[in-house]
C-alpha atoms as a PDB file:
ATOM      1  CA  UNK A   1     -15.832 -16.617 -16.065  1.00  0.00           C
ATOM      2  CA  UNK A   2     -15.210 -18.739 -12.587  1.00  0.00           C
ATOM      3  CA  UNK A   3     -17.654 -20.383 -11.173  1.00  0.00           C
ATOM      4  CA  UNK A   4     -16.692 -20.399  -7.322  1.00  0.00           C
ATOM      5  CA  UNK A   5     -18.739 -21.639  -3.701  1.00  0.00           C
ATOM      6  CA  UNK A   6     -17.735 -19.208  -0.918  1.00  0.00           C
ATOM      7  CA  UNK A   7     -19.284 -19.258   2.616  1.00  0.00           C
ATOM      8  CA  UNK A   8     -20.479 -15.566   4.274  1.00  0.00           C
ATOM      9  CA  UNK A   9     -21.041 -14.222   7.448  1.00  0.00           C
ATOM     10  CA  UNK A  10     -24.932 -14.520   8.383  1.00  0.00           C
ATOM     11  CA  UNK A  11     -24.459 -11.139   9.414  1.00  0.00           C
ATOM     12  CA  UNK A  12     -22.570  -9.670   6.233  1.00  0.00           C
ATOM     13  CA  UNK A  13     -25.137 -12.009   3.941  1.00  0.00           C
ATOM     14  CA  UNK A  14     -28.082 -10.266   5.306  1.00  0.00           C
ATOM     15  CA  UNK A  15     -26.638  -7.169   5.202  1.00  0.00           C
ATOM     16  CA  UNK A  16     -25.587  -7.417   1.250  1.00  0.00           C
ATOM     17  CA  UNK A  17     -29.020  -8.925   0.685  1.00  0.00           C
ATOM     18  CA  UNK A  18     -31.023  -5.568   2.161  1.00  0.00           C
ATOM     19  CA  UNK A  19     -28.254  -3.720  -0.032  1.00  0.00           C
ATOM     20  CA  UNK A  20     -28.761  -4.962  -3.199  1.00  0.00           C
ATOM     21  CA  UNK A  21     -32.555  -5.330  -2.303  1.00  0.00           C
ATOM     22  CA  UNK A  22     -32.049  -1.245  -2.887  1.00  0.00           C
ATOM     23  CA  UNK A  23     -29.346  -0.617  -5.174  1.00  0.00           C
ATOM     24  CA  UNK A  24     -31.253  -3.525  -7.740  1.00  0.00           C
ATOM     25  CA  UNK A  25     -28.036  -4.897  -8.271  1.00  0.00           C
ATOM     26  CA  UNK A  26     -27.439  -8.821  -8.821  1.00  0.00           C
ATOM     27  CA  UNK A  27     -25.646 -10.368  -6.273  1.00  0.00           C
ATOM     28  CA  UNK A  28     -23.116 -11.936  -8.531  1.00  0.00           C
ATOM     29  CA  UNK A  29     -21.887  -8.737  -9.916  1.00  0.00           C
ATOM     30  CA  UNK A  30     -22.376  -6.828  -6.507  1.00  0.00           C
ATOM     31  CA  UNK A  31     -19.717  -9.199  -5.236  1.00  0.00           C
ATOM     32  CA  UNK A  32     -17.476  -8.952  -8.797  1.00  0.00           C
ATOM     33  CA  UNK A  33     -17.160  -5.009  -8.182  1.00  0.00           C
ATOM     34  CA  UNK A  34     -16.546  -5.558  -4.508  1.00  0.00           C
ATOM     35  CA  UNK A  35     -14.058  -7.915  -5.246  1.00  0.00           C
ATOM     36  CA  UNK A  36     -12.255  -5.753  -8.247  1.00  0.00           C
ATOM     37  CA  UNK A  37     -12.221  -2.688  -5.635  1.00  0.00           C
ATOM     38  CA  UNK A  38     -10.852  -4.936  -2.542  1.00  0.00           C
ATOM     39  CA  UNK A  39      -8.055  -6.157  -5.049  1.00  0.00           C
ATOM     40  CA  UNK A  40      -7.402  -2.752  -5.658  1.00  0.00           C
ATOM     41  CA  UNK A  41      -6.894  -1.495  -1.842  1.00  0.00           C
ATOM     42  CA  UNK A  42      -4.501  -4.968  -1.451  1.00  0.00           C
ATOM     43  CA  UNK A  43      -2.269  -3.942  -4.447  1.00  0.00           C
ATOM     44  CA  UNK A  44      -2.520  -0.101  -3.543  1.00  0.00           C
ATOM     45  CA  UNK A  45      -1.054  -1.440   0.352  1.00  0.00           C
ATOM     46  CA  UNK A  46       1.569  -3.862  -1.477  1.00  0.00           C
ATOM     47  CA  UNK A  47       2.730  -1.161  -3.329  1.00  0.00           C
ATOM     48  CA  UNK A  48       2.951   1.263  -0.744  1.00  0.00           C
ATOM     49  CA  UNK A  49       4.881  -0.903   1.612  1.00  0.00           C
ATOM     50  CA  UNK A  50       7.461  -2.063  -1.537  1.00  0.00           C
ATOM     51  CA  UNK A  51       7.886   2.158  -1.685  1.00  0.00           C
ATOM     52  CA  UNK A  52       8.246   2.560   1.522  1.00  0.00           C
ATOM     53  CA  UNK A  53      11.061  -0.254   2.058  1.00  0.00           C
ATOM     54  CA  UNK A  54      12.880   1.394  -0.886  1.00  0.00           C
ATOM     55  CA  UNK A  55      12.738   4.940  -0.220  1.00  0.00           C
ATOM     56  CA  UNK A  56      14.213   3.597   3.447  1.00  0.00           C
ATOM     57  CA  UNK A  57      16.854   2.427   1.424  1.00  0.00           C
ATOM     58  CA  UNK A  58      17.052   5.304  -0.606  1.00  0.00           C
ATOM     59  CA  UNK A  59      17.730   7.554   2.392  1.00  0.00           C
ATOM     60  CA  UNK A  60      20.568   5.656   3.813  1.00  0.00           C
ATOM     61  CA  UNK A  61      22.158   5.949   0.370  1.00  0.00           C
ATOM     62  CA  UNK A  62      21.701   9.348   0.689  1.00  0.00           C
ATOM     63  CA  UNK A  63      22.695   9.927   4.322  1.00  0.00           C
ATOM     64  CA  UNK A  64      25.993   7.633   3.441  1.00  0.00           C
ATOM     65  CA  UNK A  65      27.074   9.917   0.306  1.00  0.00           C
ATOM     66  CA  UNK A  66      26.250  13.194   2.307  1.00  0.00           C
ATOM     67  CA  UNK A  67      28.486  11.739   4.701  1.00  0.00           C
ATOM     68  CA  UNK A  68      31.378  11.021   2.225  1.00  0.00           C
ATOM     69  CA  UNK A  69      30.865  14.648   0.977  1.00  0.00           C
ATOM     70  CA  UNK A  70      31.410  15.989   4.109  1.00  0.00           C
ATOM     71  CA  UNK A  71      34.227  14.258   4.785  1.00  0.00           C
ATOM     72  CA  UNK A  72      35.943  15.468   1.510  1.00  0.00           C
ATOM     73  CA  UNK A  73      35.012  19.115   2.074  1.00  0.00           C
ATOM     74  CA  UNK A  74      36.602  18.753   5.884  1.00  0.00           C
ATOM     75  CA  UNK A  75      39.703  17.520   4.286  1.00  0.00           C
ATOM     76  CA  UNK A  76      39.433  14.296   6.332  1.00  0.00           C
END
């Protein structure tokens, strides 16, 4: 495990504190699990924008070969 020093908003530090002040959750592994889940929305977006650059390039495959098809059943 990785010791790290981080600086937080006053605002989102008081907020976490009244949290875990509930939940009875150390702070340390409060901020673990958020991190974990945050990591998980980042590679989830990476992903998704990776997909979405190769089903663009996908289509214009497809829209290129459709074309060619046509062509050949017009006799051109």
């Amino acid at each position: 495990m990785k010791t790290i020093s981080l600086k937080i908003d006053d605002l989102v530090f008081g907020e976490t504190e009244k949290i875990l002040s509930r939940i009875k959750k150390p702070r340390n592994r409060y901020i673990n699990e958020a991190l974990v889940f945050y990591n998980k929305i980042q590679r989830r977006r990476f992903l998704e924008k990776k997909l979405s650059i190769e089903s663009d390039l996908v289509a214009k495959e497809s829209m290129a070969v459709l074309k060619e098809f046509e062509q050949l059943e017009n006799g051109d």
